[in-house]
N, C-alpha and C. Protein backbone atom coordinates (compact mmCIF):
# COMPACT_ATOMS: atom_id res chain seq x y z
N UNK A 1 -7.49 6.38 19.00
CA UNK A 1 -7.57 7.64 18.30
C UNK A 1 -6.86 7.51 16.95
N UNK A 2 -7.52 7.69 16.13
CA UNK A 2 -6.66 7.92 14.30
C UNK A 2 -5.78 8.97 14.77
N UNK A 3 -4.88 8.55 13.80
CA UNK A 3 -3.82 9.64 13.86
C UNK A 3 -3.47 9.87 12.04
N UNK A 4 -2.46 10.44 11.68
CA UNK A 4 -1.65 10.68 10.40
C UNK A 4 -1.29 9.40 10.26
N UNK A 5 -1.65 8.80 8.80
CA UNK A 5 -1.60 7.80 8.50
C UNK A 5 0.16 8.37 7.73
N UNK A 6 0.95 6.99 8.03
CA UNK A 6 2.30 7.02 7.80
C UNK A 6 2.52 5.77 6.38
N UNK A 7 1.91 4.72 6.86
CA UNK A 7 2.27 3.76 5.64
C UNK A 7 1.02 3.45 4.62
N UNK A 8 0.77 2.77 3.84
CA UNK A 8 0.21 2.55 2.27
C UNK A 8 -1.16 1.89 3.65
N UNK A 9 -0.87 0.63 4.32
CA UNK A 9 -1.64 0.31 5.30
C UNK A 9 -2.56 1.40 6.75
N UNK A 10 -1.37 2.04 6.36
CA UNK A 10 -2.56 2.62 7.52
C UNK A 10 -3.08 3.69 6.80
N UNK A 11 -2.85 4.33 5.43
CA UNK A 11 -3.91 5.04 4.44
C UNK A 11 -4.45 4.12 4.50
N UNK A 12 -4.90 2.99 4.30
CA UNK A 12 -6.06 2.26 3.74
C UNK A 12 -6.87 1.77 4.95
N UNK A 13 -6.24 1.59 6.22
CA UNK A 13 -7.72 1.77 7.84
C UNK A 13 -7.86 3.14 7.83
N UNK A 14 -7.87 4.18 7.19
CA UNK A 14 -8.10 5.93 7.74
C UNK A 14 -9.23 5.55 6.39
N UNK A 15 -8.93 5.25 5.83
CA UNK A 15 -10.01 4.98 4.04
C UNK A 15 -10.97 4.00 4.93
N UNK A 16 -11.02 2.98 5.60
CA UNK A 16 -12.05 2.42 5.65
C UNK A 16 -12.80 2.66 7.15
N UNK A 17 -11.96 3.46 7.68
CA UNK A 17 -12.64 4.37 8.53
C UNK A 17 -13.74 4.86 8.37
N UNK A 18 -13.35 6.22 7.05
CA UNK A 18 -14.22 7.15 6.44
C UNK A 18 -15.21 6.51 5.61
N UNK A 19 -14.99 5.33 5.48
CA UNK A 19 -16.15 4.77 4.39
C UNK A 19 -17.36 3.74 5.35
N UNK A 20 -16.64 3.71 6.63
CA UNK A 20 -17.76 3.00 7.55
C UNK A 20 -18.14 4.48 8.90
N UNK A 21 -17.45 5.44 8.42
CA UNK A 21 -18.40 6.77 8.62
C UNK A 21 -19.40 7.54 8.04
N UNK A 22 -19.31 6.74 6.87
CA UNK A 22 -20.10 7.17 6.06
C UNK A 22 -21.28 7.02 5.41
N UNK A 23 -21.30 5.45 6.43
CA UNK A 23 -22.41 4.45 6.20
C UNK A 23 -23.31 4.65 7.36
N UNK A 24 -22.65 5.68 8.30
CA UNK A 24 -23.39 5.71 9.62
C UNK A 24 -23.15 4.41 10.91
N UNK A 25 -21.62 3.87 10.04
CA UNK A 25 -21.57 2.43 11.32
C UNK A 25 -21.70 2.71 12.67
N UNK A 26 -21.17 3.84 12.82
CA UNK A 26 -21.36 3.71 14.34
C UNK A 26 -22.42 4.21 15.15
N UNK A 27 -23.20 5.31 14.16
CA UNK A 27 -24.66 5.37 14.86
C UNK A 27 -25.15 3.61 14.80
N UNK A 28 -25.21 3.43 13.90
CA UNK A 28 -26.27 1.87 13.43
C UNK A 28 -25.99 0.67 14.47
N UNK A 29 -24.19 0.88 14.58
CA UNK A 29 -23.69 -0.08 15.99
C UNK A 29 -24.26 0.20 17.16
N UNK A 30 -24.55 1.67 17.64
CA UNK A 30 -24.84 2.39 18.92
C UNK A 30 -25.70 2.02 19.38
N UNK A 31 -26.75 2.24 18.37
CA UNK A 31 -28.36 2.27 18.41
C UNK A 31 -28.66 0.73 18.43
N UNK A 32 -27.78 0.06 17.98
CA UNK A 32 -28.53 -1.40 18.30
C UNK A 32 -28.41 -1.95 19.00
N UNK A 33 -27.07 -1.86 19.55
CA UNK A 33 -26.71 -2.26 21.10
C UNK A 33 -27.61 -1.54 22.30
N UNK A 34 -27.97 -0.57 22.22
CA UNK A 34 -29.32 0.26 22.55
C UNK A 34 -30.33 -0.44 22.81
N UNK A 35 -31.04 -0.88 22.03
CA UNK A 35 -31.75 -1.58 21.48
C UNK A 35 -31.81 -3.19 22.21
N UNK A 36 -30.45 -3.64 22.12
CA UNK A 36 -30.54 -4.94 22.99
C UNK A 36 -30.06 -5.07 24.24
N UNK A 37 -29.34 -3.78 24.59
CA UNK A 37 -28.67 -4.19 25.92
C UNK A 37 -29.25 -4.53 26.53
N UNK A 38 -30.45 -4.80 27.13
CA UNK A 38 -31.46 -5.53 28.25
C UNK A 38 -31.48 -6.95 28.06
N UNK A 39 -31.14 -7.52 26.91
CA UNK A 39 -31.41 -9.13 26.85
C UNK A 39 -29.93 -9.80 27.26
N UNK A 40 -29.59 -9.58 28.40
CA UNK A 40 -28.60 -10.17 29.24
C UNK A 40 -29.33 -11.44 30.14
N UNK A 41 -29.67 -11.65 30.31
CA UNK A 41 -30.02 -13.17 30.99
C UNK A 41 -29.39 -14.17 30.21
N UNK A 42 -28.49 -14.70 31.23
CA UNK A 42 -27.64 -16.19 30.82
C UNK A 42 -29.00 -17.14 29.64
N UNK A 43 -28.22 -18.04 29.22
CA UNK A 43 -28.48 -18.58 28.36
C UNK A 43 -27.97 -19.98 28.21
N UNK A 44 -28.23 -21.50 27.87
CA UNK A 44 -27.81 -22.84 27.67
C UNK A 44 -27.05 -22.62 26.02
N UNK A 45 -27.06 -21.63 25.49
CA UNK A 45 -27.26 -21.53 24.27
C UNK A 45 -25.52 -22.25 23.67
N UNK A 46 -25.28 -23.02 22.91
CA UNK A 46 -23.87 -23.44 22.92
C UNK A 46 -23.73 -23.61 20.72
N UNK A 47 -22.45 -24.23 20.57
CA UNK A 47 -21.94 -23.85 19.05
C UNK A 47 -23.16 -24.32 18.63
N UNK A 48 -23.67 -25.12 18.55
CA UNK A 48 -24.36 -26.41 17.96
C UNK A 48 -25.81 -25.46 17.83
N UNK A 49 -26.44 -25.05 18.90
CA UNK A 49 -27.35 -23.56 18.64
C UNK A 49 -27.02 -22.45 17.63
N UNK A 50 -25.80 -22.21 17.82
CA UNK A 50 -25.38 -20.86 16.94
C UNK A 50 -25.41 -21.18 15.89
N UNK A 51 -24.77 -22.17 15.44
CA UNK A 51 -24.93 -23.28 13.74
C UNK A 51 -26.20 -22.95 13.49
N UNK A 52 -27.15 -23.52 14.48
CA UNK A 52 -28.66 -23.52 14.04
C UNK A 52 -29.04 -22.35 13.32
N UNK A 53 -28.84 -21.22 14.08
CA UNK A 53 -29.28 -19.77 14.38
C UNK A 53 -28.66 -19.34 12.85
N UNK A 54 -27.37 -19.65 12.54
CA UNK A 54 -26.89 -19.00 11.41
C UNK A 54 -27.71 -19.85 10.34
N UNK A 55 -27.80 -21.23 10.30
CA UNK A 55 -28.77 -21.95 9.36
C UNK A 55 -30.39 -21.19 9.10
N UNK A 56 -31.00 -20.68 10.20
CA UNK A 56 -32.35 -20.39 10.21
C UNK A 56 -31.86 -19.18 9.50
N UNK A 57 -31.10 -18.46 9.86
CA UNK A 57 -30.66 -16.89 8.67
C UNK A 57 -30.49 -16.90 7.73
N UNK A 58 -30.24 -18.07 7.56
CA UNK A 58 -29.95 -17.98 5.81
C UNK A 58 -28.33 -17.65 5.21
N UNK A 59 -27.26 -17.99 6.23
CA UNK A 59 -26.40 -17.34 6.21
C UNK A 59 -24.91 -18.32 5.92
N UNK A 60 -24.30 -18.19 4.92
CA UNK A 60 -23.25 -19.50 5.25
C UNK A 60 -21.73 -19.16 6.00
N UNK A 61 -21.06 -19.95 7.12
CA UNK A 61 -20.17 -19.51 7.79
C UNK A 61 -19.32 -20.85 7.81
N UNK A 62 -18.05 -20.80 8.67
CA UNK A 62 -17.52 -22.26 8.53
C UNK A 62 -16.87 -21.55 9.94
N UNK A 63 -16.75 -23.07 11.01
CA UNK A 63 -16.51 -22.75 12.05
C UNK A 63 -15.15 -23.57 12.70
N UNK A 64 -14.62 -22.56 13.55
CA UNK A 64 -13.28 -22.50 14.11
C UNK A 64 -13.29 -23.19 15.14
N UNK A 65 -13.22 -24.01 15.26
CA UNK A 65 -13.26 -24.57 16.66
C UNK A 65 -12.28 -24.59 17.68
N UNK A 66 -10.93 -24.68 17.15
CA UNK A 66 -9.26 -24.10 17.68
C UNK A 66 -9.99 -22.63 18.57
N UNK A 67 -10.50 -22.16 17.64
CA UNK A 67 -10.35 -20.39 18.05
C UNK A 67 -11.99 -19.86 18.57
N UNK A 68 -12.70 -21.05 18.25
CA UNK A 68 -14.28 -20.77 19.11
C UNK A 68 -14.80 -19.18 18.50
N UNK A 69 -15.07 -19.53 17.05
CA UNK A 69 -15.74 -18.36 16.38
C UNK A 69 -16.07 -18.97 14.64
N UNK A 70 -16.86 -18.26 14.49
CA UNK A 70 -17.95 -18.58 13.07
C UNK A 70 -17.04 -17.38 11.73
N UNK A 71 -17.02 -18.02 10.69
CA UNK A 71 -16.47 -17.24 9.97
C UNK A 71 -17.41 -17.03 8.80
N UNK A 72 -17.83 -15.74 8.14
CA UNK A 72 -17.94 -15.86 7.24
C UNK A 72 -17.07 -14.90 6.19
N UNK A 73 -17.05 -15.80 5.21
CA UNK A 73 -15.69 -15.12 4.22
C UNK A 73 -16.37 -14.24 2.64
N UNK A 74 -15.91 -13.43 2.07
CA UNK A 74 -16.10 -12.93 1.03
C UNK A 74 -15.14 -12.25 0.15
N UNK A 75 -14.73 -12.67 -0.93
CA UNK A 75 -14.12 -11.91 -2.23
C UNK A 75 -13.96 -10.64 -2.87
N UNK A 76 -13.08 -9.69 -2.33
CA UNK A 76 -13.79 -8.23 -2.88
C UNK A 76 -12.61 -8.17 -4.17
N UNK A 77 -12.66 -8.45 -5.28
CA UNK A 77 -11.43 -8.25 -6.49
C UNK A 77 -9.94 -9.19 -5.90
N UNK A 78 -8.66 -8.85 -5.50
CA UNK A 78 -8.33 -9.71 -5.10
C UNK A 78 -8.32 -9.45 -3.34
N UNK A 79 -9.15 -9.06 -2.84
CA UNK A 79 -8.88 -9.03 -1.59
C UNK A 79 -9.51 -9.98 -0.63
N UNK A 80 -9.82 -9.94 0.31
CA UNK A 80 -10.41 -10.99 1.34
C UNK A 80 -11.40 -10.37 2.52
N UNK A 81 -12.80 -10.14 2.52
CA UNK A 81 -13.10 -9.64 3.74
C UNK A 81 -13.92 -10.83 4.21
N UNK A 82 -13.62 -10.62 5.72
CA UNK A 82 -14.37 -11.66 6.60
C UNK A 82 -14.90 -10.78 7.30
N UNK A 83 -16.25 -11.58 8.36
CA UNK A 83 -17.31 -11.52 8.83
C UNK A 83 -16.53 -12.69 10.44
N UNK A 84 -15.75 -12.19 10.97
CA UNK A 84 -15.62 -13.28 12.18
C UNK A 84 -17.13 -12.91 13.58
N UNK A 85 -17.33 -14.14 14.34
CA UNK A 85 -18.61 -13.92 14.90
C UNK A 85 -17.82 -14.97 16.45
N UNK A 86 -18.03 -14.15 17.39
CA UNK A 86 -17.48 -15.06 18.37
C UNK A 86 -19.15 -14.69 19.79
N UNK A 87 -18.90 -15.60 20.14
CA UNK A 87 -19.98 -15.94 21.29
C UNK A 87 -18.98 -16.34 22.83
N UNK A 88 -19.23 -14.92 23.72
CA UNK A 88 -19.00 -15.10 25.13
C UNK A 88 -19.70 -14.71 26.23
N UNK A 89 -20.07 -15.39 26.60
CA UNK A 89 -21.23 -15.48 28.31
C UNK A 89 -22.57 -14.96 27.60
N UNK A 90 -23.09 -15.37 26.91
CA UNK A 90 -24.28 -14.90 26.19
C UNK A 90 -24.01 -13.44 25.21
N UNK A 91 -22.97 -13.46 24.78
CA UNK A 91 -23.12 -12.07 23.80
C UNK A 91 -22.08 -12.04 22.65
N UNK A 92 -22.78 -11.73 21.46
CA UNK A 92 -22.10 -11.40 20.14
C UNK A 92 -21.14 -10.89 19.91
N UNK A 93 -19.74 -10.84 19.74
CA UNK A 93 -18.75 -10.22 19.32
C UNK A 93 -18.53 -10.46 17.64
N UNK A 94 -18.14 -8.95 17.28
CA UNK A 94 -18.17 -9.39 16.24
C UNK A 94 -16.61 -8.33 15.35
N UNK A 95 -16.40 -9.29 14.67
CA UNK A 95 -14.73 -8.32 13.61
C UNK A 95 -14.43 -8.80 12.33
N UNK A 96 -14.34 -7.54 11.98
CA UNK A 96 -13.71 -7.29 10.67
C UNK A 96 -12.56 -7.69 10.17
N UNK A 97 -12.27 -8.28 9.28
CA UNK A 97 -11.05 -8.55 8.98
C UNK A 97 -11.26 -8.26 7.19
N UNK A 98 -10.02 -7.55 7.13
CA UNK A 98 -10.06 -7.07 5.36
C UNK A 98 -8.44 -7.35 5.21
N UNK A 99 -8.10 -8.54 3.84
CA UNK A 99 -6.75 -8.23 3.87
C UNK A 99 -6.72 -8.07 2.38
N UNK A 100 -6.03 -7.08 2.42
CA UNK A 100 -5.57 -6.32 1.03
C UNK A 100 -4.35 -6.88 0.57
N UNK A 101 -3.53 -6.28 -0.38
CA UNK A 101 -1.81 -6.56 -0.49
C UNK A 101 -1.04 -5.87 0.49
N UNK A 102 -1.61 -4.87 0.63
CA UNK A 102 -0.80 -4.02 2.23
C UNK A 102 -1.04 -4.61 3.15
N UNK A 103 -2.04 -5.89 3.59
CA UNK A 103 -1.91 -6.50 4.96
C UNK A 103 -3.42 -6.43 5.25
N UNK A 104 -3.45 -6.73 6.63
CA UNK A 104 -5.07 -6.90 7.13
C UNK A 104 -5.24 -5.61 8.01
N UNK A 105 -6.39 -5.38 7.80
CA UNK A 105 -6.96 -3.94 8.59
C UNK A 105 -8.14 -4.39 9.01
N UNK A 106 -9.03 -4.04 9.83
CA UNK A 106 -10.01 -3.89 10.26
C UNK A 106 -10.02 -4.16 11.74
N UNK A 107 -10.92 -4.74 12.51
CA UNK A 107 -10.69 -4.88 13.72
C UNK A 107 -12.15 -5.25 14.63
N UNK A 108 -11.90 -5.00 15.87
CA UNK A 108 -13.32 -5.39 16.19
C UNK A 108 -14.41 -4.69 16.19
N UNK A 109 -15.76 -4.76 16.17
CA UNK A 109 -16.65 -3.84 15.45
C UNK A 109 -16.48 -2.27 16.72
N UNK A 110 -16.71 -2.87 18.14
CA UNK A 110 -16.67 -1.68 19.19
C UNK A 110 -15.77 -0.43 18.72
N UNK A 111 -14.52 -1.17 18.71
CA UNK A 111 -13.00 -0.43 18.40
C UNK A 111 -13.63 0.55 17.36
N UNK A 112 -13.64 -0.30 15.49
CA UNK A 112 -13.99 0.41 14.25
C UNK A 112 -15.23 1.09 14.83
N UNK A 113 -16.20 1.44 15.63
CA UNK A 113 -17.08 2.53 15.64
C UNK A 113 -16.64 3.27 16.12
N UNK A 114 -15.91 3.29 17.38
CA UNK A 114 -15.37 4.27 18.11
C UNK A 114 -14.19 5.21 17.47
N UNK A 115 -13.32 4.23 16.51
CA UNK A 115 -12.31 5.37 15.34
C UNK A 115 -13.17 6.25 14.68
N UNK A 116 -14.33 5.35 13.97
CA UNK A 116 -15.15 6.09 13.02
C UNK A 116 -15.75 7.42 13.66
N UNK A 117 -16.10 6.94 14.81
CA UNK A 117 -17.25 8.26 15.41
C UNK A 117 -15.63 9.25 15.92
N UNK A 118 -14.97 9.30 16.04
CA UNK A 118 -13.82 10.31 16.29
C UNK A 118 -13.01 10.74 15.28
N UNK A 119 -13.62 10.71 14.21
CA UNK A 119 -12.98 11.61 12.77
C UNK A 119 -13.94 12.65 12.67
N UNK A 120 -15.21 12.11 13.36
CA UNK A 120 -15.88 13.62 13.11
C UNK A 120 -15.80 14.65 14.54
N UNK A 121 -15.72 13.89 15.73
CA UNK A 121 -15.45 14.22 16.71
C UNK A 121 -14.84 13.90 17.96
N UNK A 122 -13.12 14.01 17.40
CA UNK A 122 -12.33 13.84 18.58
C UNK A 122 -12.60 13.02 20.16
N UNK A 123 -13.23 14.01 20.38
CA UNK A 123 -14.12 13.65 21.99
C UNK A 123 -15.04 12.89 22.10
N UNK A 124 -15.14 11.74 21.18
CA UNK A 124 -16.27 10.89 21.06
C UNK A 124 -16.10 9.98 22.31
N UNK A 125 -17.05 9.80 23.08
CA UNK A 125 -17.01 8.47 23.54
C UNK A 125 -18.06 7.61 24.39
N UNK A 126 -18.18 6.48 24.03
CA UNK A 126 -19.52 5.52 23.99
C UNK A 126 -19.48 4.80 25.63
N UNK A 127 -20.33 4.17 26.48
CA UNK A 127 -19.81 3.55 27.77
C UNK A 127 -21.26 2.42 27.62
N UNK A 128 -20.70 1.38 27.17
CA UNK A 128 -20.03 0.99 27.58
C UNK A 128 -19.01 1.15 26.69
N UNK A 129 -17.73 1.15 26.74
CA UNK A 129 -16.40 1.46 25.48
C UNK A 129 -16.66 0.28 24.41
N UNK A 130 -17.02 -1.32 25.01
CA UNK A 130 -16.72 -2.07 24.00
C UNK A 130 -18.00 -3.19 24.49
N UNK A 131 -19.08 -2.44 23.52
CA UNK A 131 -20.10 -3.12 23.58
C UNK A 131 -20.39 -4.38 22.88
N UNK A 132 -21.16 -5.27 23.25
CA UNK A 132 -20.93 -6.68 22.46
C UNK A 132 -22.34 -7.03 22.59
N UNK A 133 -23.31 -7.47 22.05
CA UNK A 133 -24.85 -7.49 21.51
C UNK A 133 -25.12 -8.77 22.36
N UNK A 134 -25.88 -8.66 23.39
CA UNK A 134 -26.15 -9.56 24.35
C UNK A 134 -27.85 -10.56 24.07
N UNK A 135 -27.48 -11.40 24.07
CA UNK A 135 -29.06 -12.32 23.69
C UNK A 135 -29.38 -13.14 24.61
N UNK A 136 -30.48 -13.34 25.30
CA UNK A 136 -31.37 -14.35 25.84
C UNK A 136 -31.68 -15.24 25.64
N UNK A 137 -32.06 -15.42 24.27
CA UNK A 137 -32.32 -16.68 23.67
C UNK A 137 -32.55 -16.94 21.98
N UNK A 138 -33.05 -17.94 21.70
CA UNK A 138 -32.38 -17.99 19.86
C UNK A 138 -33.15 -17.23 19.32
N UNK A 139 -34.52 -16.67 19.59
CA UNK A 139 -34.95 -15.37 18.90
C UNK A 139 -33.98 -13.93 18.99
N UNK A 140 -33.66 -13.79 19.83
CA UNK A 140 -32.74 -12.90 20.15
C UNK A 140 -31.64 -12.97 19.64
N UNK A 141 -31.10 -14.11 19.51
CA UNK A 141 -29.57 -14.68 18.68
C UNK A 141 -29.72 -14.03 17.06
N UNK A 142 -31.07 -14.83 16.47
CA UNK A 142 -31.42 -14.86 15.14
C UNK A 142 -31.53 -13.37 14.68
N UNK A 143 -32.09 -12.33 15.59
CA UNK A 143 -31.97 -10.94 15.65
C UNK A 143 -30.36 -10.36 15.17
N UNK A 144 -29.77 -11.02 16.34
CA UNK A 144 -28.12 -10.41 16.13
C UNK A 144 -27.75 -10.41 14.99
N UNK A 145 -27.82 -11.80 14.79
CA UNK A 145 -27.37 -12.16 13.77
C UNK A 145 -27.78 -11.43 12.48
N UNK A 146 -28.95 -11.21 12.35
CA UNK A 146 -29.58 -10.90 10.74
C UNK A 146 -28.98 -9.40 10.79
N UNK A 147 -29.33 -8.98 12.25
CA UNK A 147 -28.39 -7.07 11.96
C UNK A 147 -26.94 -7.05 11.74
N UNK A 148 -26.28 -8.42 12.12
CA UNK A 148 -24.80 -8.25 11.76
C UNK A 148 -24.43 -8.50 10.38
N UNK A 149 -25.24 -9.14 10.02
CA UNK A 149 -25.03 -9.82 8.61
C UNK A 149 -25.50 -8.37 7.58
N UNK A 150 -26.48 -7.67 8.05
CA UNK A 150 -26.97 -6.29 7.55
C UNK A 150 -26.16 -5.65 7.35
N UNK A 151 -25.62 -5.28 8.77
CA UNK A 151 -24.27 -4.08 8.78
C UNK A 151 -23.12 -4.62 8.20
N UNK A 152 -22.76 -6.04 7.63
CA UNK A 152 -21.64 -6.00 6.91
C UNK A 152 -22.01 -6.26 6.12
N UNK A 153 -23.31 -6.40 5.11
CA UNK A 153 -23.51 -6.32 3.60
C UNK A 153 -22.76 -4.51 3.56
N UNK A 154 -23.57 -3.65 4.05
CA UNK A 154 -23.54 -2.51 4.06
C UNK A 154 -21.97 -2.07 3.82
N UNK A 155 -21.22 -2.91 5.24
CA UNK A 155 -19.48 -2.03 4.73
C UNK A 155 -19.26 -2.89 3.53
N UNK A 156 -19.47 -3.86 2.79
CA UNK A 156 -18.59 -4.63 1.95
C UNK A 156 -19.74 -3.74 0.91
N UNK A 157 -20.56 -3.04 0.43
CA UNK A 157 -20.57 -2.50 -0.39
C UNK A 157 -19.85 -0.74 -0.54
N UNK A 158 -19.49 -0.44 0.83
CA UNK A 158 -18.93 0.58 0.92
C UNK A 158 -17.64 0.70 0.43
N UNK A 159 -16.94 -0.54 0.48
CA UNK A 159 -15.69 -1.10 0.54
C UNK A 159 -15.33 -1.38 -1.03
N UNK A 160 -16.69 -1.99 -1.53
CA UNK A 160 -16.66 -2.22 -2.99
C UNK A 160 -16.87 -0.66 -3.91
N UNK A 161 -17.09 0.28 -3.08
CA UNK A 161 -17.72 1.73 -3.73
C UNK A 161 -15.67 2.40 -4.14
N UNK A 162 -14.82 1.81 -3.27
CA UNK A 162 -13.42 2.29 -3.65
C UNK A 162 -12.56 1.56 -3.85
N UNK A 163 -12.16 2.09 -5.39
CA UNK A 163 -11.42 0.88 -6.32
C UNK A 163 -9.87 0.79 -6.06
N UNK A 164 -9.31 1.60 -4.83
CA UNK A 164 -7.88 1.85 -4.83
C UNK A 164 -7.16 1.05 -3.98
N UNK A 165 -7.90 -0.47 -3.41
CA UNK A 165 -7.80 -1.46 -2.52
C UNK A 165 -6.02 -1.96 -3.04
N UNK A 166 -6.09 -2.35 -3.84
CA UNK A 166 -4.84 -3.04 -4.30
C UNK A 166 -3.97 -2.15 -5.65
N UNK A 167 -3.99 -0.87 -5.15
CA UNK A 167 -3.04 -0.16 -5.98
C UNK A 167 -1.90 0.61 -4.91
């Protein structure tokens, strides 16, 4: 639950709250997990696939292997937003990471919809709580993928729409 933001950092997750409420993230998260929750059937699918999958997208990432997740990174003025992408038992997880001069904010996408959708209404709440985009196979992967890569063009221009990041 948001609460009264107390420090310079937590004004700036209540700001990027409202600015990925505003983009409709968490309908767009809802509805797509909607959309795929049925493609749960296990899968052989391993890093060396996912590489593929992000190659066929068109997408560039660099991968963690310590921490078993795909990164992709981007420049907003002097700040830092990433695109982290992790793969468990056949399904997409995916988080935000934004670090400003006040520190890093963002979080995992389930979490950031569920803040977002409870600024407009308190009593929000989604079941499964912390949905994660489940795929069958690399058509299905290549799917995830291109809508995740969608929905974070979308916040990193939302993000780029307010200039008060590092003041």
């Amino acid at each position: 639950m948001v609460t009264k933001p107390k420090s310079d950092k937590d004004k700036l997750k209540v700001k990027l709250l409202e600015l990925l409420a505003g983009i409709d993230f968490p309908k767009k998260y809802y509805e797509y997990y909607k959309k795929v929750c049925n493609h749960n059937q296990p899968n052989d699918l391993d890093e060396e696939d996912y590489a593929a999958a992000f190659k066929n997208c068109l997408v560039d990432v660099s991968y963690n292997k310590k921490e078993s997740f795909f990164t992709h990174k981007e420049t907003i003025g002097t700040s830092k937003l990433n695109l982290k992408l992790a793969f468990h038992y056949s399904t997409l997880e995916l988080i935000l990471e934004f670090e400003t001069k006040h520190g890093y904010i963002g979080g995992v996408f389930p979490g950031l919809a569920m803040d977002a959708a409870k600024l407009n209404d308190r009593k929000f709440s989604y079941s499964p709580s912390y949905p994660k985009f489940p795929f069958s196979n690399m058509e299905e992967l290549e799917d995830a993928i291109k809508f995740s890569f969608s929905l974070f063009e979308e916040i990193k221009q939302a993000i780029q729409s307010y200039n008060m990041w590092n003041d």
